[in-house]
Protein backbone atom coordinates (compact mmCIF):
# COMPACT_ATOMS: atom_id res chain seq x y z
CA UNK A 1 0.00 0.00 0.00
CA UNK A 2 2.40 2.39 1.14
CA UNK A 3 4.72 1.45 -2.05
CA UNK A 4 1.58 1.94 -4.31
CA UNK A 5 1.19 5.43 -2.62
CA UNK A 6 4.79 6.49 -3.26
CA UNK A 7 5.34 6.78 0.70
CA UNK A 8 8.63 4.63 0.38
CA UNK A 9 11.32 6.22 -1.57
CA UNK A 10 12.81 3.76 -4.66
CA UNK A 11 9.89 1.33 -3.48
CA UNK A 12 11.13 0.77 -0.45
CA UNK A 13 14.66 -0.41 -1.07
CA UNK A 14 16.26 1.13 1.64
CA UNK A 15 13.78 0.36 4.15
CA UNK A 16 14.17 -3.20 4.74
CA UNK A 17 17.21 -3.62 7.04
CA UNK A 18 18.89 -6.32 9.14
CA UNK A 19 19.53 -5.15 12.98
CA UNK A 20 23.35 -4.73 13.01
CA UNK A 21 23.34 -5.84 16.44
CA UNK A 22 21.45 -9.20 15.78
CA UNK A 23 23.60 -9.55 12.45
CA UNK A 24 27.08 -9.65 14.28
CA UNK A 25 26.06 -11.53 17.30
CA UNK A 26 24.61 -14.43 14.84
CA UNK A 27 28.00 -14.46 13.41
CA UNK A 28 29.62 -15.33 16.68
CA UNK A 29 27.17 -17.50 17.36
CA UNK A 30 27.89 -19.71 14.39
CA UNK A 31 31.53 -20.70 15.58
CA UNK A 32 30.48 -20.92 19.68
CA UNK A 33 31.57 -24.29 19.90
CA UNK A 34 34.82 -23.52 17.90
CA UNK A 35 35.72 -20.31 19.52
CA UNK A 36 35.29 -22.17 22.87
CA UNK A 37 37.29 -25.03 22.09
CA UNK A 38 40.49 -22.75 20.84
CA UNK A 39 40.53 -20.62 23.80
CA UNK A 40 38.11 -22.31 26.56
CA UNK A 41 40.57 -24.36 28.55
CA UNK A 42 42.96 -21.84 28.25
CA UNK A 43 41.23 -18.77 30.00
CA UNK A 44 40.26 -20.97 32.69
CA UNK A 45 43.53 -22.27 33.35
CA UNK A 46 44.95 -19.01 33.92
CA UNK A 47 41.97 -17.65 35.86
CA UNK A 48 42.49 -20.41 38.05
CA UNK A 49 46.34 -19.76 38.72
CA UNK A 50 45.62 -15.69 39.30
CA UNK A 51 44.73 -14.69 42.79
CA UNK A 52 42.30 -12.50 43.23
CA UNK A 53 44.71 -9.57 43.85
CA UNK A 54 46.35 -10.48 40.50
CA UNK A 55 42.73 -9.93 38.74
CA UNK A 56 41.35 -6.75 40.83
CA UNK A 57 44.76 -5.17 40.28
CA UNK A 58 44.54 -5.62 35.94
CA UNK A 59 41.26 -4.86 35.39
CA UNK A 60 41.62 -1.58 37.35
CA UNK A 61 44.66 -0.77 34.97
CA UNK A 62 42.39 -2.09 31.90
CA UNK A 63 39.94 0.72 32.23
CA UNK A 64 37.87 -1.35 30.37
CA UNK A 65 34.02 -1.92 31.64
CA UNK A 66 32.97 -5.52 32.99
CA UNK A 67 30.67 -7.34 30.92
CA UNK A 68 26.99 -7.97 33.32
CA UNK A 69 25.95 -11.04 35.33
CA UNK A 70 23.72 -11.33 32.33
CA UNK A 71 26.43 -10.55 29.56
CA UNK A 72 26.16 -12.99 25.99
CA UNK A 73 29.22 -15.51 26.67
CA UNK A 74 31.01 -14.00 23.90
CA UNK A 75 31.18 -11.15 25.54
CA UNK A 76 32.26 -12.46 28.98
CA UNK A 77 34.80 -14.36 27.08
CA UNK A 78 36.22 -11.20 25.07
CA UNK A 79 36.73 -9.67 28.91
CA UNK A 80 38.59 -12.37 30.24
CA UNK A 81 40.62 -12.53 27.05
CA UNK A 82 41.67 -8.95 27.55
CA UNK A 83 42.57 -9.41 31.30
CA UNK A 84 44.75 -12.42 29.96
CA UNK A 85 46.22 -10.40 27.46
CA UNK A 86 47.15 -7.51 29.32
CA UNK A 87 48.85 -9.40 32.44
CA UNK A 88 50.56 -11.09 29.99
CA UNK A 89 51.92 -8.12 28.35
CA UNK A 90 52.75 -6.05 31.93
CA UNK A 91 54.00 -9.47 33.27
CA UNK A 92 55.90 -11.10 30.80
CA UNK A 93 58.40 -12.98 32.48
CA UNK A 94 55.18 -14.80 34.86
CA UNK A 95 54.62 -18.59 33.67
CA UNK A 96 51.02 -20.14 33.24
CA UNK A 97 50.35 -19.33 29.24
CA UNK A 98 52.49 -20.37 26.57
CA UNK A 99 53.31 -18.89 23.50
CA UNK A 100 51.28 -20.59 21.21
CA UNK A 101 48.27 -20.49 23.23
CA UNK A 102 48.71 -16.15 23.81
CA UNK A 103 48.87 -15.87 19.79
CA UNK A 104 45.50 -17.83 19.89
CA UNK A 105 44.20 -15.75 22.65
CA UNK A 106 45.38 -12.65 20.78
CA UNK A 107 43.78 -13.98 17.30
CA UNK A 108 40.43 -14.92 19.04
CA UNK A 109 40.49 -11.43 21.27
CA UNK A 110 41.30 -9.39 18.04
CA UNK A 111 38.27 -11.07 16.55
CA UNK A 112 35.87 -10.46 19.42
CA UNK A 113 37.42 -6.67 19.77
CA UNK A 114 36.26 -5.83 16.80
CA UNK A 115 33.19 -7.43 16.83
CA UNK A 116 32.72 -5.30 20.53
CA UNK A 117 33.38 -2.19 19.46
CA UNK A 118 31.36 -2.34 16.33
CA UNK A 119 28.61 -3.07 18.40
CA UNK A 120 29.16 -0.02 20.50
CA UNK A 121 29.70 2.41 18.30
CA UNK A 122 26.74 1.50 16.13
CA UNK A 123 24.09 1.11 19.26
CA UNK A 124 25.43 3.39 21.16
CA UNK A 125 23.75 6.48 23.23
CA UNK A 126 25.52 9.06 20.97
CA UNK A 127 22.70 8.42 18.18
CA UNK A 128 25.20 7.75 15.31
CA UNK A 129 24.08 8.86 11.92
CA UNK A 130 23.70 6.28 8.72
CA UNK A 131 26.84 7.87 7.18
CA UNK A 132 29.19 5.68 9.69
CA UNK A 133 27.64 2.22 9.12
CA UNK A 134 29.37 1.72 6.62
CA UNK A 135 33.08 1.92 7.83
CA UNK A 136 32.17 0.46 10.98
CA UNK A 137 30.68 -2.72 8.95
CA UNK A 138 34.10 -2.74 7.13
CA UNK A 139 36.31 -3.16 10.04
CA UNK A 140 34.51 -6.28 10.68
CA UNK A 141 34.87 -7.43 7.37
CA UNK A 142 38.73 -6.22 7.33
CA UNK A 143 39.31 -8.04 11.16
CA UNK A 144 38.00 -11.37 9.36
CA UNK A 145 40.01 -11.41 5.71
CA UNK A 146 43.08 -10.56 8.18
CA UNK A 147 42.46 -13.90 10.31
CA UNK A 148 41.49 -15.95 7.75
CA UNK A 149 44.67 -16.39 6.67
CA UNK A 150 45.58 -17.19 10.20
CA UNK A 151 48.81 -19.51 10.02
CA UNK A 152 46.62 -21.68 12.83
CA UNK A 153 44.46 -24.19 10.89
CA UNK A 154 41.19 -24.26 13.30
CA UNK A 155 41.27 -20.26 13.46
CA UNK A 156 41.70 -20.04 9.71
CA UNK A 157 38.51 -22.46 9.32
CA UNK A 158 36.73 -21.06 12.01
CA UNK A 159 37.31 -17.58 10.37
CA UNK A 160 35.54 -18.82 7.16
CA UNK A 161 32.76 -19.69 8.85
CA UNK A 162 32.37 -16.17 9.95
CA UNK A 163 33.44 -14.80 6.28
CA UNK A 164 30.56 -16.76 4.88
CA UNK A 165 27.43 -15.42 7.82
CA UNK A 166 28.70 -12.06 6.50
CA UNK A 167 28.89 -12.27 2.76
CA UNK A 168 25.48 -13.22 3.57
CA UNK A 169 24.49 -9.73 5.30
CA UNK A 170 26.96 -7.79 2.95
CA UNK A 171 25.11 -9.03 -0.13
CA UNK A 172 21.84 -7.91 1.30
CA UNK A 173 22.87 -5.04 2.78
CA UNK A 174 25.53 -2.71 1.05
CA UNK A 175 22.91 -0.49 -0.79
CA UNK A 176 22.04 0.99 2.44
CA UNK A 177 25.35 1.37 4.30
CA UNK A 178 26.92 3.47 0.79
CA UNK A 179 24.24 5.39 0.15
CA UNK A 180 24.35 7.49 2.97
CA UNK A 181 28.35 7.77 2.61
CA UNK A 182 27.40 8.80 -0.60
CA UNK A 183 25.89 11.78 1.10
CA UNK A 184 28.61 12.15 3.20
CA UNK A 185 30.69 15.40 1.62
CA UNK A 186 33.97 14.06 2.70
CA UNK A 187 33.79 11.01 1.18
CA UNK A 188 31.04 10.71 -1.66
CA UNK A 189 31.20 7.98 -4.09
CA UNK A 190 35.28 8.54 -4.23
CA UNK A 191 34.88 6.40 -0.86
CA UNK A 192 33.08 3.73 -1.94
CA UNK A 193 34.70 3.30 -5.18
CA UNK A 194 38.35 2.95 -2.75
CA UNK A 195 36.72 0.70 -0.86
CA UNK A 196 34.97 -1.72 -3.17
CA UNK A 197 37.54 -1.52 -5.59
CA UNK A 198 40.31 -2.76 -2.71
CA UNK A 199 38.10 -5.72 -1.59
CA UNK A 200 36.87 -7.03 -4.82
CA UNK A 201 38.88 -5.43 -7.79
CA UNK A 202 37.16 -5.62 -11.13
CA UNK A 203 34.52 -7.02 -9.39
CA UNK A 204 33.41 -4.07 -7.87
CA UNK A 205 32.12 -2.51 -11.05
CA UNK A 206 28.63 -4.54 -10.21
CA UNK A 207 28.16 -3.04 -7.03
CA UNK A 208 29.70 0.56 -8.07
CA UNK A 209 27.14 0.19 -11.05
CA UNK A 210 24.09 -0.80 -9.05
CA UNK A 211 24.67 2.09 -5.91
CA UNK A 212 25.01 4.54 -8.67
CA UNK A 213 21.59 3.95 -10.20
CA UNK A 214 20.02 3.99 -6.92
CA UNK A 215 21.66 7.59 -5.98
CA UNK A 216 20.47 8.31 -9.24
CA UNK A 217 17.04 7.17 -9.15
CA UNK A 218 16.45 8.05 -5.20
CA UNK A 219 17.58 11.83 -6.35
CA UNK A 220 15.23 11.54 -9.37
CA UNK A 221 12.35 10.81 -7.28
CA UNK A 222 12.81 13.77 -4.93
CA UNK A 223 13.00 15.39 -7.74
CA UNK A 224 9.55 14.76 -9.01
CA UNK A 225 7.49 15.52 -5.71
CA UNK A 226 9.25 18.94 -5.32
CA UNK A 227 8.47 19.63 -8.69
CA UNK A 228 4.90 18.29 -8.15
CA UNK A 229 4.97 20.47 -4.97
CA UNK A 230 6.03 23.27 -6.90
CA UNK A 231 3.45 22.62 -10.03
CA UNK A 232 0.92 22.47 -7.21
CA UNK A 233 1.58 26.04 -5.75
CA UNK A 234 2.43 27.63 -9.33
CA UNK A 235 -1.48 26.31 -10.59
CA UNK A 236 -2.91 27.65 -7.55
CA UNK A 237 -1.35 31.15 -7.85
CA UNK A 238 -2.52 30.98 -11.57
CA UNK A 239 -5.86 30.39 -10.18
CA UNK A 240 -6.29 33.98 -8.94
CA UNK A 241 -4.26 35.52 -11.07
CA UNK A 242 -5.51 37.94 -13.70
CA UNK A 243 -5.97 36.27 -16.94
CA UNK A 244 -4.24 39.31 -18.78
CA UNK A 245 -0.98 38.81 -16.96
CA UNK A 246 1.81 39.74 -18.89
CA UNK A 247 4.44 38.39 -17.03
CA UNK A 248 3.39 34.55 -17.11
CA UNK A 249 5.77 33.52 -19.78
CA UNK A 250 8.10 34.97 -16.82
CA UNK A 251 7.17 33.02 -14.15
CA UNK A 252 7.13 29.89 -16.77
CA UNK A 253 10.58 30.63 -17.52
CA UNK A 254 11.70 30.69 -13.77
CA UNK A 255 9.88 27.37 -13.24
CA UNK A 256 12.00 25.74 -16.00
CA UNK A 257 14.96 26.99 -14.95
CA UNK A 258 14.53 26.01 -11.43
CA UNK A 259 13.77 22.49 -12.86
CA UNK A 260 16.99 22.53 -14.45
CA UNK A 261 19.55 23.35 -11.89
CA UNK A 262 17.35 20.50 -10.05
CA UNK A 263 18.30 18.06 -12.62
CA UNK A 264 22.21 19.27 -12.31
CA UNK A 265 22.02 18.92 -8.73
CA UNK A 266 23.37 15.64 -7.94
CA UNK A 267 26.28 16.22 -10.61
CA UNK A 268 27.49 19.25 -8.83
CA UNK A 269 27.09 18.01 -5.55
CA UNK A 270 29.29 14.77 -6.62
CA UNK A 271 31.59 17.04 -8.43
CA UNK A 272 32.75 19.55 -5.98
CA UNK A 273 35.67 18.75 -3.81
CA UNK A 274 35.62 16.64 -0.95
CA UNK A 275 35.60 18.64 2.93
CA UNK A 276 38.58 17.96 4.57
CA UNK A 277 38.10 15.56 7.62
CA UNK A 278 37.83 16.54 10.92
CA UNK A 279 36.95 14.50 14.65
CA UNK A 280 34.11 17.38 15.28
CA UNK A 281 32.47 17.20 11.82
CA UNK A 282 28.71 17.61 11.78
CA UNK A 283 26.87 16.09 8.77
CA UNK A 284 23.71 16.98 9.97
CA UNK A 285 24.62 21.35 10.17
CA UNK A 286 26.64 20.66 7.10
CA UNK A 287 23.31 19.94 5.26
CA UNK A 288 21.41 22.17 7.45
CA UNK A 289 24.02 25.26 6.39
CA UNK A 290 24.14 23.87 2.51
CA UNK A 291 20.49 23.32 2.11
CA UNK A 292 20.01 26.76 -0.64
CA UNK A 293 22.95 25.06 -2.55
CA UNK A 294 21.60 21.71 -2.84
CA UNK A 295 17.68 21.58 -1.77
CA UNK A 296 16.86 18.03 -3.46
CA UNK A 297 19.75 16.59 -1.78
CA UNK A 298 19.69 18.26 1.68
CA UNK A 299 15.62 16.44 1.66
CA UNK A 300 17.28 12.91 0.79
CA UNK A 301 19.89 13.71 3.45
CA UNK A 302 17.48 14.49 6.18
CA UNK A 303 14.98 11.20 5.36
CA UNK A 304 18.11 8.88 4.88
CA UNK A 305 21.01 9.80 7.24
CA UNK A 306 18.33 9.04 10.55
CA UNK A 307 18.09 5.58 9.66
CA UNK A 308 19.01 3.31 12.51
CA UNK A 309 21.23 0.33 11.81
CA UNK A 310 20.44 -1.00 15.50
CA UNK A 311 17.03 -1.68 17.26
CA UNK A 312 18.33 -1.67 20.56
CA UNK A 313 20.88 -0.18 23.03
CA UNK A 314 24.17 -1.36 23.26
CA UNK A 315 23.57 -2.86 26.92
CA UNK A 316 20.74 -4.74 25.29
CA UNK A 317 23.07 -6.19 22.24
CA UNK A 318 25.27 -7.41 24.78
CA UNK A 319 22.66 -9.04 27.19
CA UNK A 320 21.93 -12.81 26.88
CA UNK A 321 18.68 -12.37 29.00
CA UNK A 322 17.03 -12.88 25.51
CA UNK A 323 17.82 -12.36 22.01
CA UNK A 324 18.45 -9.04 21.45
CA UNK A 325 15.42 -8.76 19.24
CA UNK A 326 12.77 -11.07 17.98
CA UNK A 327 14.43 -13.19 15.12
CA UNK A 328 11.09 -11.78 13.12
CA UNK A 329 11.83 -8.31 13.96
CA UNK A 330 15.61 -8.33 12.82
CA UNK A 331 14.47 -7.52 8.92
CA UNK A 332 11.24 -5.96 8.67
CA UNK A 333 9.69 -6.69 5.61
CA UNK A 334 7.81 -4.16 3.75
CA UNK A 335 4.35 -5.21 4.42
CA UNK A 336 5.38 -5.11 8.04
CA UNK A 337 6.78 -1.16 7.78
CA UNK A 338 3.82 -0.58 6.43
CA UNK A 339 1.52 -1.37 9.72
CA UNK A 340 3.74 -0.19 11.80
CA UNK A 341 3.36 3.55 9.76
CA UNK A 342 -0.36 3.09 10.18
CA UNK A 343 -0.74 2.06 13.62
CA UNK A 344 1.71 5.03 14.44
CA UNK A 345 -0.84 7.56 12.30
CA UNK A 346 -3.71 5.67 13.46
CA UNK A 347 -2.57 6.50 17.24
CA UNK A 348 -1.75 9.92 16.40
């Protein structure tokens, strides 16, 4: 219905997403039995052989936060993997771990790290915008090519395991995590094109090709309700106008011209040079402040760059009191968005 009505932009392409949070703790969850077998025995040996001192002493030097009574094992496990990690490295010369088993630790941990901090930076209470899904996705992807070619057999196996769960959500999912870097004016599609062409080489053309004619045809169809907005208020005025008004061809000719820096929009937008990067950068007042410049674009912006990749807080991803949402939540289908959009008018 809401597709028929043109209430979903590109019919509703970018609107059926995978919780981020869901995505990347399925992936652990595939090689549980793995993971736990490579480093299992070995963080409870050495939790055994540190006295309690020992552990209150690291953890306060850590400064990292400890996982809840209720934490997702993976998570518990990352924490005790880090405490193991750093005694090791400010107590080098203390027995209990050899050095085979710390290079699986530190394999597994980097693995896990990544995985962690993703998580975070995605669901946390900061409110990210779309424009950093992307890069945060890659780091997972990056972390995994890395270990899969793991000189350790079962890490390098367990690794593909992982590769293939998120080939799975990549394939699915990178229209919607370039798009809004797309709109991101220090990156555009110069970005993506880096990126894509690094992982895949001349494979990347397909999924340079495809993103393209989305941006295109996304920007086209903003295009068409302002103008219909526009043709709307223009026949209206004409309405009360005098019928002997010299000065319509006028107004005709400003309507036509306005429709044509519309159309040249996107091309100058992707053509002028890239903002230089900076920590404080706000892509939200960027579009705000550049809205005269590029008014089709600063609309697409404003729908596209609040899109959440996560449906819950970052406490919640890491809880195992449940799953961290409904397995029939995780990728709403359309037909599902569309209730939801009526309940939420209907309550109104």
């Amino acid at each position: 219905m809401l597709i028929e009505k043109k209430c979903l932009p590109i019919r509703g392409k970018l609107y059926n997403v995978a919780c981020v949070d869901y995505v990347l703790n399925n992936i652990v969850f595939k090689v549980q039995s793995d993971m736990l077998r490579l480093v299992g025995d070995i963080v409870m040996d050495f939790f055994i052989s540190l006295i309690q001192q020992q552990l209150l002493e690291v953890i306060s030097q850590m400064g990292l936060k400890c996982p809840q009574e209720d934490a997702k094992w993976w998570h518990k496990l990352y924490f005790r993997l880090e405490v193991l990690l750093h005694f090791k490295k400010s107590s080098p010369f203390e027995e209990g771990v050899s050095q085979e088993d710390t290079k699986i630790a530190e394999s597994v941990c980097k693995i896990l790290r990544t995985f962690y901090r993703v998580i975070e930076a995605i669901s946390g209470p900061s409110s990210p915008t779309a424009n950093i899904y992307f890069n945060e996705i890659w780091k997972v992807r990056t972390i995994l090519q890395e270990e899969a070619l793991n000189d350790h057999r079962d890490i390098a196996t367990m690794v593909m395991v992982m590769q293939e769960a998120f080939y799975e959500y990549w394939q699915n999912s990178y229209l919607w995590l370039a798009i809004p870097v797309v709109l991101d004016p220090r990156f555009k599609f110069s970005f993506i094109e880096f990126r894509l062409k690094q992982a895949f080489g001349t494979d990347s053309a397909s999924y340079l090709s495809i993103i393209r004619e989305t941006v295109q045809e996304l920007f086209n169809e903003y295009c068409k309700s302002l103008n219909h907005v526009n043709a709307v208020v223009s026949n209206s005025l004409s309405l009360v106008a005098d019928d002997s008004d010299s000065l319509e061809d006028w107004d005709q000719h400003l309507h036509e011209q306005a429709s044509n820096q519309l159309s040249s929009e996107l091309d100058d937008y992707l053509e002028d040079g890239l903002v230089p990067r900076k920590d404080d950068f706000d892509i939200l007042n960027w579009w705000m402040n550049h809205t005269t410049k590029y008014p089709t674009l600063a609309t697409i912006a404003r729908d596209i760059l609040v899109m959440p990749a996560s449906a819950v807080p970052s406490e919640a991803a890491f809880s195992s009191s449940g799953p961290v949402i409904p397995k029939h939540h995780t990728t709403l289908s359309i037909r599902t968005i569309e209730a939801l959009v009526c309940t939420r008018d209907w309550m109104s």
